[in-house]
C-alpha atoms as a PDB file:
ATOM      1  CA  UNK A   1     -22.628  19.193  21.024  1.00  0.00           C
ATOM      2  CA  UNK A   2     -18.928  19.659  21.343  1.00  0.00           C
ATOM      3  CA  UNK A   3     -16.550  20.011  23.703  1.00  0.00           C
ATOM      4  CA  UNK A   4     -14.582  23.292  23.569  1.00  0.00           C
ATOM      5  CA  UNK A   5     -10.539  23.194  23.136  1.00  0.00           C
ATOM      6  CA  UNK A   6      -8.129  25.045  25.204  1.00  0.00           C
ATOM      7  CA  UNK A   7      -4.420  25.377  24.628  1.00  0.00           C
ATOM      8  CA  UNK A   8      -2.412  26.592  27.783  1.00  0.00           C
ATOM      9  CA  UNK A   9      -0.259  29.975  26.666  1.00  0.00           C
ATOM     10  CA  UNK A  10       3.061  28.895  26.863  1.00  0.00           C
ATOM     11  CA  UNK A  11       2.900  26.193  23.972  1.00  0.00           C
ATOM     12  CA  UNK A  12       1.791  29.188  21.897  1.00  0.00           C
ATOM     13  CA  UNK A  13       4.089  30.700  19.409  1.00  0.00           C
ATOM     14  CA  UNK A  14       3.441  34.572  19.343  1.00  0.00           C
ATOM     15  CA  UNK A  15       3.978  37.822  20.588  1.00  0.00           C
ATOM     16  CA  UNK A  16       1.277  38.515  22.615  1.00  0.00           C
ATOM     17  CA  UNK A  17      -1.928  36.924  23.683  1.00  0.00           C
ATOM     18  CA  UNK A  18      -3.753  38.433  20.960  1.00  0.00           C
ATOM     19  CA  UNK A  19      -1.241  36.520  18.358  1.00  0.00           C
ATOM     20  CA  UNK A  20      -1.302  34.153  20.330  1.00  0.00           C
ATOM     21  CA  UNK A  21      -5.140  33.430  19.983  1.00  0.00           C
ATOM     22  CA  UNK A  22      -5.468  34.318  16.923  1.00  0.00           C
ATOM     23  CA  UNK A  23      -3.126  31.199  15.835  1.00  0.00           C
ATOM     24  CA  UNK A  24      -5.262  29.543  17.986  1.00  0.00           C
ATOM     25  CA  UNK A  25      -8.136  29.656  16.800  1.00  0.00           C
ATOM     26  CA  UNK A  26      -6.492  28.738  13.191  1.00  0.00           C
ATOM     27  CA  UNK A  27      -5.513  25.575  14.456  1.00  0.00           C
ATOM     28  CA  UNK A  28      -9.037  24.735  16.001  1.00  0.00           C
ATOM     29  CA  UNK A  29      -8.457  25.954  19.488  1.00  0.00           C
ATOM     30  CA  UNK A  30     -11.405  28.018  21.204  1.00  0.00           C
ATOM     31  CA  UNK A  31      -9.577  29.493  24.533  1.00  0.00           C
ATOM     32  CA  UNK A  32      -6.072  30.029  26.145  1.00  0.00           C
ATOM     33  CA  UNK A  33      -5.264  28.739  29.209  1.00  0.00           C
ATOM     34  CA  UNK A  34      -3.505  31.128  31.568  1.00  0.00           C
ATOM     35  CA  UNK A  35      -0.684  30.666  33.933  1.00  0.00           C
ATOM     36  CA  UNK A  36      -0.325  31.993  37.113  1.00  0.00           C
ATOM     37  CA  UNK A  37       2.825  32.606  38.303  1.00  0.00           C
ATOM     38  CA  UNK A  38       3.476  33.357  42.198  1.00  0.00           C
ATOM     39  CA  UNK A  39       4.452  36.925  43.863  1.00  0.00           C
ATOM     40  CA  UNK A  40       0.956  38.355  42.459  1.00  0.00           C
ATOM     41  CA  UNK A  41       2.468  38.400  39.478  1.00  0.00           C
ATOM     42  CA  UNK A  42      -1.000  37.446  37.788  1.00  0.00           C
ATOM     43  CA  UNK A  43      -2.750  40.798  39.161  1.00  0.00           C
ATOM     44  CA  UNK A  44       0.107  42.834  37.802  1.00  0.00           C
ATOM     45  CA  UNK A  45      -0.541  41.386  33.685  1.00  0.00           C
ATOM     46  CA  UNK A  46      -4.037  42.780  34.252  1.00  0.00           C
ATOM     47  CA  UNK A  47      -3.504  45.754  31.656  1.00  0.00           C
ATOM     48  CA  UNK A  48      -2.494  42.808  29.087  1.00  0.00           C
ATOM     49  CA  UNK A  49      -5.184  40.817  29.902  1.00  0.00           C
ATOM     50  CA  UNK A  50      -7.725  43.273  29.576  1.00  0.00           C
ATOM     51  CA  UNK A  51      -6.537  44.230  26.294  1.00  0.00           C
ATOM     52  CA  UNK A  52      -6.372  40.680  25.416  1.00  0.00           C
ATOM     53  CA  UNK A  53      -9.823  40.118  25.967  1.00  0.00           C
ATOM     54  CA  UNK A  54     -10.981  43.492  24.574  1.00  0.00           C
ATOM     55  CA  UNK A  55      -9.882  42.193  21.512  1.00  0.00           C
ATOM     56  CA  UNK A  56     -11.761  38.963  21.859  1.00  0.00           C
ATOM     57  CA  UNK A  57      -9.970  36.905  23.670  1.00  0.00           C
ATOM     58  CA  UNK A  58     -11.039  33.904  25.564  1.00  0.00           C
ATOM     59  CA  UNK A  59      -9.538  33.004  28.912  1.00  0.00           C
ATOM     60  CA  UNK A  60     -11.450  30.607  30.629  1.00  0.00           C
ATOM     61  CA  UNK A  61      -9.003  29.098  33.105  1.00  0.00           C
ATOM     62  CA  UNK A  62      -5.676  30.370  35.087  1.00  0.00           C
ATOM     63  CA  UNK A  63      -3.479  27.561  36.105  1.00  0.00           C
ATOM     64  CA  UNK A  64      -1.354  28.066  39.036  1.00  0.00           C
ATOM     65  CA  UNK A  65       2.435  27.967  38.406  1.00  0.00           C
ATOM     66  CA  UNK A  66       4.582  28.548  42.007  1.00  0.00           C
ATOM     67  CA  UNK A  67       7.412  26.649  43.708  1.00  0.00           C
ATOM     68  CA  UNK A  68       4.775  26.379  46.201  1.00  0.00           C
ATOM     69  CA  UNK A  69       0.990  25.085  47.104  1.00  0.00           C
ATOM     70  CA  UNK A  70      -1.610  24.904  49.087  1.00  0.00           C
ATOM     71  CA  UNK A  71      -0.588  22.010  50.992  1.00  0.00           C
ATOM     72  CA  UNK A  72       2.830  22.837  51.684  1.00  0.00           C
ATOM     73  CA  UNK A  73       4.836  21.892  55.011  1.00  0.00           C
ATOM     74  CA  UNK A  74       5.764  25.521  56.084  1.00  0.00           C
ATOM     75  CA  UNK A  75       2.018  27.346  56.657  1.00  0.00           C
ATOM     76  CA  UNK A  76       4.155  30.473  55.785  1.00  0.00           C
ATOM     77  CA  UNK A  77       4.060  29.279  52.559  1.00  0.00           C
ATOM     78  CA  UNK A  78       0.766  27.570  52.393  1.00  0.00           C
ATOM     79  CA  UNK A  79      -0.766  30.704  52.972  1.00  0.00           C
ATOM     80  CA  UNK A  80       1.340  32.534  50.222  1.00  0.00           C
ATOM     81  CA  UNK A  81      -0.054  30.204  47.736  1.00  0.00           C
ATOM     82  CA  UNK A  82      -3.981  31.158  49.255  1.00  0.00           C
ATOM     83  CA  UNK A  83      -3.060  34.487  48.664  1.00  0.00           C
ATOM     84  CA  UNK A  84      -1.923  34.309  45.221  1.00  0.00           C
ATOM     85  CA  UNK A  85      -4.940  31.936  44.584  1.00  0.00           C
ATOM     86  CA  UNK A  86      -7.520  34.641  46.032  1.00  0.00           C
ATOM     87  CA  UNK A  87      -5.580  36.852  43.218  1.00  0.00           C
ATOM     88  CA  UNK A  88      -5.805  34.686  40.643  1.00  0.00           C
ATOM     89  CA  UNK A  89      -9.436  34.052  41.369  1.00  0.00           C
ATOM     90  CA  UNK A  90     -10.228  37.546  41.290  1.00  0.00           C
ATOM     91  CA  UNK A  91      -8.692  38.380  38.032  1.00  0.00           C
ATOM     92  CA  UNK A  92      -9.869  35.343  36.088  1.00  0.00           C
ATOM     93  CA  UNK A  93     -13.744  36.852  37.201  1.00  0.00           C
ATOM     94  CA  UNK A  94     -12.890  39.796  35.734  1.00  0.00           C
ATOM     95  CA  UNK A  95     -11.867  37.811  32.598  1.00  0.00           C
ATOM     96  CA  UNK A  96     -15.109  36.513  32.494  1.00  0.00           C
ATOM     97  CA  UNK A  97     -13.351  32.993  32.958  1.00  0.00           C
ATOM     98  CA  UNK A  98     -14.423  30.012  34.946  1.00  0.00           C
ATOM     99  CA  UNK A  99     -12.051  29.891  37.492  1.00  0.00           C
ATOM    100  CA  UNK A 100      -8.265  28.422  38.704  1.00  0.00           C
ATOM    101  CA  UNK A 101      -6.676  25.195  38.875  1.00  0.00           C
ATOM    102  CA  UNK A 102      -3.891  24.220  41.400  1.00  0.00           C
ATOM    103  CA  UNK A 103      -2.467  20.857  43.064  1.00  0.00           C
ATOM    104  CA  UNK A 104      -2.638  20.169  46.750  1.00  0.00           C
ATOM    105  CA  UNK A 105       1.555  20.482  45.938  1.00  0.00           C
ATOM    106  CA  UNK A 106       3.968  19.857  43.247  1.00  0.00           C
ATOM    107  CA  UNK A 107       7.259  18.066  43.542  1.00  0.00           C
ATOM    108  CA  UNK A 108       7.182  18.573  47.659  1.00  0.00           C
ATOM    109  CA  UNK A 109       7.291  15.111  48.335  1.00  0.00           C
ATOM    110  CA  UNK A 110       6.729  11.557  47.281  1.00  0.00           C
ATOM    111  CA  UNK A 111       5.949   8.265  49.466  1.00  0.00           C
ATOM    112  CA  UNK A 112       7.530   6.666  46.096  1.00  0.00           C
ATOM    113  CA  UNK A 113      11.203   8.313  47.137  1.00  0.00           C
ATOM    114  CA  UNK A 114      13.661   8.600  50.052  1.00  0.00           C
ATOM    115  CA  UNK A 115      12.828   9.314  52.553  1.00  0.00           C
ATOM    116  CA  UNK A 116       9.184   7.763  52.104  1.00  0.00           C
ATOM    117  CA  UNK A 117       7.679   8.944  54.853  1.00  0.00           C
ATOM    118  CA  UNK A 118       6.432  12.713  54.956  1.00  0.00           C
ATOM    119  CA  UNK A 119       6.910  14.912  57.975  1.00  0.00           C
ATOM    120  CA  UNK A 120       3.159  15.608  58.160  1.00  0.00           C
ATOM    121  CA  UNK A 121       0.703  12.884  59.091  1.00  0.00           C
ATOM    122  CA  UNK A 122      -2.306  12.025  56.511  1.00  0.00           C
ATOM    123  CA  UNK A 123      -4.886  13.727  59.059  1.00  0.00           C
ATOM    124  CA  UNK A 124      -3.128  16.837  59.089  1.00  0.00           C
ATOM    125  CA  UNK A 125      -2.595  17.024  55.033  1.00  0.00           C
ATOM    126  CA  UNK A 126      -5.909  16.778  55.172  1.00  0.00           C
ATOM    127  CA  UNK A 127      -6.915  19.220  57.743  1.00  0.00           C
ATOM    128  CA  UNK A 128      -4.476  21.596  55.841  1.00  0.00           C
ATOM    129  CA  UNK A 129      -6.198  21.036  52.440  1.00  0.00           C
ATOM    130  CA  UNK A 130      -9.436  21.816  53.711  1.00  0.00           C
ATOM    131  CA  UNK A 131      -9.138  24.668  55.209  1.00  0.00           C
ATOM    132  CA  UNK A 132      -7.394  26.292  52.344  1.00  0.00           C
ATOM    133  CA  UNK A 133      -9.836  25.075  50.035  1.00  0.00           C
ATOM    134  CA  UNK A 134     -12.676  26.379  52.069  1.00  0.00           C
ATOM    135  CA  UNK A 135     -11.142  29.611  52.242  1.00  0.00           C
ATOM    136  CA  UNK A 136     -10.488  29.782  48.731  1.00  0.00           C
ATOM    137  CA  UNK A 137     -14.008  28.219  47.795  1.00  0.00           C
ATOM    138  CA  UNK A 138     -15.722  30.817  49.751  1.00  0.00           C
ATOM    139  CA  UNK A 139     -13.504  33.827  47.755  1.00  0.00           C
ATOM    140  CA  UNK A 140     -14.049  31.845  44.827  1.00  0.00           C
ATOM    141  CA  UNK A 141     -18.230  31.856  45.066  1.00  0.00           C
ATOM    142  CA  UNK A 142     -18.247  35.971  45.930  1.00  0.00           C
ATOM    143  CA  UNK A 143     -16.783  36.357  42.778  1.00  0.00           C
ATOM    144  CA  UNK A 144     -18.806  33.770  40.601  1.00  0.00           C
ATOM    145  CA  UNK A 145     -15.831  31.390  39.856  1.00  0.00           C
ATOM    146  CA  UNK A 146     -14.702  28.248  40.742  1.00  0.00           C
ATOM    147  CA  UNK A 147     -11.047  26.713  42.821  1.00  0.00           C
ATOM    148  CA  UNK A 148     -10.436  23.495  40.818  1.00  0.00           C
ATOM    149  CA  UNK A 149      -8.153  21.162  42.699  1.00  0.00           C
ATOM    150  CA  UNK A 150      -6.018  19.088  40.457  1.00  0.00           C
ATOM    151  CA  UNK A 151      -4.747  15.331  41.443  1.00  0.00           C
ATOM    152  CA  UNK A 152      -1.058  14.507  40.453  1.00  0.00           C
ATOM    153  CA  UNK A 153       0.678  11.290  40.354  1.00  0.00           C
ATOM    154  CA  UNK A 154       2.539   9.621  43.407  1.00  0.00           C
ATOM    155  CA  UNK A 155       5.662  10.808  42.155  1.00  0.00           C
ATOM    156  CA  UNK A 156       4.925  14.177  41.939  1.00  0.00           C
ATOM    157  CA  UNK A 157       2.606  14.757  45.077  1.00  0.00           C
ATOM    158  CA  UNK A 158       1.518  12.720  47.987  1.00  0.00           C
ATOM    159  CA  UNK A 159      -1.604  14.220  48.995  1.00  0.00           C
ATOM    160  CA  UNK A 160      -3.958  13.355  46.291  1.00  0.00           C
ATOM    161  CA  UNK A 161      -3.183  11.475  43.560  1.00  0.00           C
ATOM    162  CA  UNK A 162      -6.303  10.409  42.389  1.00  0.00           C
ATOM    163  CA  UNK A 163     -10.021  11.740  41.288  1.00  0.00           C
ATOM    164  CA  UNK A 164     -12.108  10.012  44.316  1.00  0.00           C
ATOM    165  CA  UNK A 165      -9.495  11.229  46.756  1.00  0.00           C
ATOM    166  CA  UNK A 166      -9.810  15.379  45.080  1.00  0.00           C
ATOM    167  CA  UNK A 167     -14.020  14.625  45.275  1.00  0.00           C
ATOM    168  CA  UNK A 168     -13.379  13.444  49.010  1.00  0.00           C
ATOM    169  CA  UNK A 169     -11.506  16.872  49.570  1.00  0.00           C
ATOM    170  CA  UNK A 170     -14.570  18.581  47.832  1.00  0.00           C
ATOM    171  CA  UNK A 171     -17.327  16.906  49.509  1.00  0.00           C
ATOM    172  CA  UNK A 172     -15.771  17.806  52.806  1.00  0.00           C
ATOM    173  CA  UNK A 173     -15.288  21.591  52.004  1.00  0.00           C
ATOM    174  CA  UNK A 174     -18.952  21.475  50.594  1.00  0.00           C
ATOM    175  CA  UNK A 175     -19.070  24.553  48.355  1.00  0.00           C
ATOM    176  CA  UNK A 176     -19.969  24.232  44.754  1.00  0.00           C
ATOM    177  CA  UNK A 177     -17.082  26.519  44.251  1.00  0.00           C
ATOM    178  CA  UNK A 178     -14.504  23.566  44.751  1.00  0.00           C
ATOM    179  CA  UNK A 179     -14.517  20.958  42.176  1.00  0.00           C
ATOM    180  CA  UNK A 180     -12.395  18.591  40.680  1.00  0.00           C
ATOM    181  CA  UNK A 181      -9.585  18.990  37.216  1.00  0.00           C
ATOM    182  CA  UNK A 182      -9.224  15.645  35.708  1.00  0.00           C
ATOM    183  CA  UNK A 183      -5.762  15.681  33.952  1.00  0.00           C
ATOM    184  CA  UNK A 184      -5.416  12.493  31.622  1.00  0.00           C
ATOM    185  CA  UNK A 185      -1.727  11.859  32.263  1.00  0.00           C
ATOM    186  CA  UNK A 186      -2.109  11.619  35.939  1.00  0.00           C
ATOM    187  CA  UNK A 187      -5.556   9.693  35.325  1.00  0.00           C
ATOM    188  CA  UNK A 188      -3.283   7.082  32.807  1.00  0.00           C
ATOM    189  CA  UNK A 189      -0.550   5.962  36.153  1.00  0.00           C
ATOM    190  CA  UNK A 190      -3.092   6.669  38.515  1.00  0.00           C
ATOM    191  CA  UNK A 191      -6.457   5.689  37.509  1.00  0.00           C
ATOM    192  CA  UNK A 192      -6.892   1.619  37.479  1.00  0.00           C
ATOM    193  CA  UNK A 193     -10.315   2.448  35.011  1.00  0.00           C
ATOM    194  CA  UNK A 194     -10.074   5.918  33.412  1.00  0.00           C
ATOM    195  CA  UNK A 195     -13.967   6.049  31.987  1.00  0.00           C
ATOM    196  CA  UNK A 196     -14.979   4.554  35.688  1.00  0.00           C
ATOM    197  CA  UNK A 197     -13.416   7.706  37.230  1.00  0.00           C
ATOM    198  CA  UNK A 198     -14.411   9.892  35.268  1.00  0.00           C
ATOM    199  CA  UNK A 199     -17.832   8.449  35.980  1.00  0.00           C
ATOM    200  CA  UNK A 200     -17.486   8.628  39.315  1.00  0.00           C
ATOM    201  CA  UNK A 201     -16.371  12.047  39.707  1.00  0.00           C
ATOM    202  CA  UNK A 202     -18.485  13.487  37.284  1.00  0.00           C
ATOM    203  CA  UNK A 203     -20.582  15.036  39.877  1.00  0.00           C
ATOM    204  CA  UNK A 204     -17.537  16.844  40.667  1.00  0.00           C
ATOM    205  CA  UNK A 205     -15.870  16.899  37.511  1.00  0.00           C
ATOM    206  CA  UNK A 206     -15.462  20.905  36.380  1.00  0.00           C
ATOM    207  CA  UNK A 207     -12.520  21.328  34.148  1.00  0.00           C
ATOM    208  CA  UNK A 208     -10.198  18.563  31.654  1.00  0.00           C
ATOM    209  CA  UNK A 209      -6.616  18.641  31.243  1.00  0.00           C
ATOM    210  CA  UNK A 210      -5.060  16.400  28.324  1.00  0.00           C
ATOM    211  CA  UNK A 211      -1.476  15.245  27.133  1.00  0.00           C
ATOM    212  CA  UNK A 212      -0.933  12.007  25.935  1.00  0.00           C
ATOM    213  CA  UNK A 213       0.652   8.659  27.801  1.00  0.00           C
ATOM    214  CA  UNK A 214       3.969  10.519  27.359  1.00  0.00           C
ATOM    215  CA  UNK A 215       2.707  13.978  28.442  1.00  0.00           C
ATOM    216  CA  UNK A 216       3.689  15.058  24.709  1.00  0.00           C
ATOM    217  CA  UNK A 217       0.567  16.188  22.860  1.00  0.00           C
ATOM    218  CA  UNK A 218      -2.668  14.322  21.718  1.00  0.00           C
ATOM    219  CA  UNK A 219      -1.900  11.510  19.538  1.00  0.00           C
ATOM    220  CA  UNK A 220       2.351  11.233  20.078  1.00  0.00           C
ATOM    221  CA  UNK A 221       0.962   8.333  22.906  1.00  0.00           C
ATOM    222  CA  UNK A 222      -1.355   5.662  23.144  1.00  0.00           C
ATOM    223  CA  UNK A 223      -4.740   6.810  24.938  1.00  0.00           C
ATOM    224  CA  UNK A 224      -8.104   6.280  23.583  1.00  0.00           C
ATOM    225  CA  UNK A 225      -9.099   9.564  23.276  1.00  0.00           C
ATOM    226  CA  UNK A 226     -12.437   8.547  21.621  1.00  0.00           C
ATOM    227  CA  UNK A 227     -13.127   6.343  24.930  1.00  0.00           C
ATOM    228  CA  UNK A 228     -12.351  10.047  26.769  1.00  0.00           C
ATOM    229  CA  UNK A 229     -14.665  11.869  24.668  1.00  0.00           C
ATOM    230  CA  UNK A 230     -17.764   9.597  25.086  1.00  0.00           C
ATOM    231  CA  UNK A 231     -17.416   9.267  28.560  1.00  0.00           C
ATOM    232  CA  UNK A 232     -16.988  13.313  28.600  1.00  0.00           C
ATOM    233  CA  UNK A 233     -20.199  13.718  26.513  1.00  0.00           C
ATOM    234  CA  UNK A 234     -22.132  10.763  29.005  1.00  0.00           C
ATOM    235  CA  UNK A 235     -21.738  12.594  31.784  1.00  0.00           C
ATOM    236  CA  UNK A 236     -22.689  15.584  30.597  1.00  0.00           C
ATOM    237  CA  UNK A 237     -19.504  17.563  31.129  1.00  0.00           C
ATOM    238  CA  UNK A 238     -19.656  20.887  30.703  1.00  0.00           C
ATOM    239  CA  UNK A 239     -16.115  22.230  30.197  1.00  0.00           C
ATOM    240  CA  UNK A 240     -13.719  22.207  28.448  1.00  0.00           C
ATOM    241  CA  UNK A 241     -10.338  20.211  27.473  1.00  0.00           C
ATOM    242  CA  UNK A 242      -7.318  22.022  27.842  1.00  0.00           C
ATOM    243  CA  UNK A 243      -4.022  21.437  26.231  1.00  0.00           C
ATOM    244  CA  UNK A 244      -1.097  20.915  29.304  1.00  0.00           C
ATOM    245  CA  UNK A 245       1.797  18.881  27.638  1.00  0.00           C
ATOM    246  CA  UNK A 246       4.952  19.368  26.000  1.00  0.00           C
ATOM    247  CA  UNK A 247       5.404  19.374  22.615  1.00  0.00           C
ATOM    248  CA  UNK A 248       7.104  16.244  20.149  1.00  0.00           C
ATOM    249  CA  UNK A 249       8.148  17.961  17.099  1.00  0.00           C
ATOM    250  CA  UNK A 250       7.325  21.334  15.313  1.00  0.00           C
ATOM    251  CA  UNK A 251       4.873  23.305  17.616  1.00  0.00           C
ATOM    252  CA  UNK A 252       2.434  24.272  15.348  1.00  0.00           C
ATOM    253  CA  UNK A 253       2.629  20.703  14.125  1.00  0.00           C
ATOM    254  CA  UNK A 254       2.038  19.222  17.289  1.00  0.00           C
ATOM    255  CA  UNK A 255      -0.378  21.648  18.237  1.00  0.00           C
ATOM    256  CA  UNK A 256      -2.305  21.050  14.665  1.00  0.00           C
ATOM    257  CA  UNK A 257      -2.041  17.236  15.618  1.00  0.00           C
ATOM    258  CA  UNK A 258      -3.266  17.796  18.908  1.00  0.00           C
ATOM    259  CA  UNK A 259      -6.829  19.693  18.328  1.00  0.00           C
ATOM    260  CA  UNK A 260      -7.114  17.470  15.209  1.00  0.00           C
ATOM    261  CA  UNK A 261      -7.341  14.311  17.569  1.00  0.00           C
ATOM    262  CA  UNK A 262      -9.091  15.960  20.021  1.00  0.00           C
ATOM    263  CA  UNK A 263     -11.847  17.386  17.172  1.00  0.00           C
ATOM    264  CA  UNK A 264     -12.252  13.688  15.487  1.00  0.00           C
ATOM    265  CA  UNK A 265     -12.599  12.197  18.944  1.00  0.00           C
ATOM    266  CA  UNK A 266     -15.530  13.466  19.893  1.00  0.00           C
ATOM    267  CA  UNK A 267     -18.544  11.794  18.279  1.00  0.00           C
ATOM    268  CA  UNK A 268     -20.830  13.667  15.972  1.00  0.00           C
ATOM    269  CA  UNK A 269     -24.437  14.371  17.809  1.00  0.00           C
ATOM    270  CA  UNK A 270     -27.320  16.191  16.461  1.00  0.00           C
ATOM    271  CA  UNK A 271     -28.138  18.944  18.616  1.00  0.00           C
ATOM    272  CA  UNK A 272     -31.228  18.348  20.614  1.00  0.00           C
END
């Protein structure tokens, strides 16, 4: 048993998705991982995307890309980013994918930097978070997918920066819709035991992001991405690891270096 490899689109050279996947694949890579960008623009590449996967492409996750989230201060916004989420959700069904990933925010605010203290209490981030993942996690079941909600580091979100704190969030909405995205740069300033986490979580755990210590690809850092992949196969995960990084030299040689770690980390096994 393997683990399947994504590669998110944008660190794909090509013309189209179909090129696109097709170099995939060449380099070792199974899926593409989509991006979502904000204004429903997701809905409008459906004619692509069907073509795309006409022609055999897989698309198992979207991952939300907006100036905005969930959790953000002005509910005007928040529920802009529900909205485009409900989308996203929608389209990635008709993909045949697994579902979308998104952060409780990006780059709103930071206890780490002035001023330090957020205008919204911890009860109310909370209260916000929930709802919207409820809402989304119901949307998300109808349509036989699944709202993955993605811990970032302090500096980049206050909210949830950790796994336990993202399965807290899911417990409380209580929908197997809403699980947890592990994403191992995040885990390596966040996490004070990486395996433990992902231990911990894995009740939770539904989809893997990887970049290295540096959030360059796969082998430019220093994490034990054997260590990863054992823990991975433990547990019993059952989705995949997805490419999110940027790239340290050639892109097709960083991408080719980056599936080739990922491929010799994970332990041979017999199937059973």
């Amino acid at each position: 048993m393997t683990i399947p490899l994504a590669c998110q689109e944008q660190l794909l050279p090509g013309a189209d998705l179909i090129a696109k996947h097709a170099l995939a694949a060449s380099l070792g890579f199974a899926g593409i991982e989509l991006r979502g960008r904000g204004e429903m623009s997701f809905a409008r590449r459906l004619p692509e995307l069907r073509r795309a996967r006409a022609a055999g492409v897989v698309m198992p996750t979207v991952c939300v890309e907006m100036d905005h989230f969930i959790g953000d201060f002005d509910p005007t916004r928040s529920a802009d980013a529900v909205r485009n989420l409900r989308s996203q959700l929608t389209v990635i069904a008709e993909l045949g994918g697994l579902g979308a990933i998104t952060p409780a925010a990006w780059g709103m605010f930071s206890r780490r930097l002035p001023p330090f203290e957020p205008p919204r209490p911890p009860a109310a981030d909370r209260r916000v978070l929930v709802d919207a993942l409820g809402t989304l996690g119901e949307h998300a079941r109808a349509e036989g997918v699944t709202l993955f909600l993605e811990p970032l580091n302090r500096y980049e979100d206050h909210m949830v920066n950790r796994l336990d704190e993202a399965v807290a969030l899911c417990a409380a909405v209580g929908l197997p819709s809403v699980r947890v995205v592990a994403d191992t740069f995040h885990m390596n300033i966040e996490e004070d035991d990486v395996q433990a986490a992902l231990r911990a979580a894995a009740p939770y755990l539904g989809h893997v992001q990887v970049s290295d210590s540096n959030r360059c690809q796969p082998g430019a850092g220093h994490l034990d991405w054997r260590a990863l992949a054992r823990t991975l196969l433990d547990i019993g995960y059952p989705g995949w690891l997805a490419v999110e990084c940027r790239l340290r030299g050639e892109p097709v040689q960083a991408l080719q270096q980056a599936a080739t770690v990922l491929r010799h980390a994970q332990p041979k096994r017999l199937p059973a």
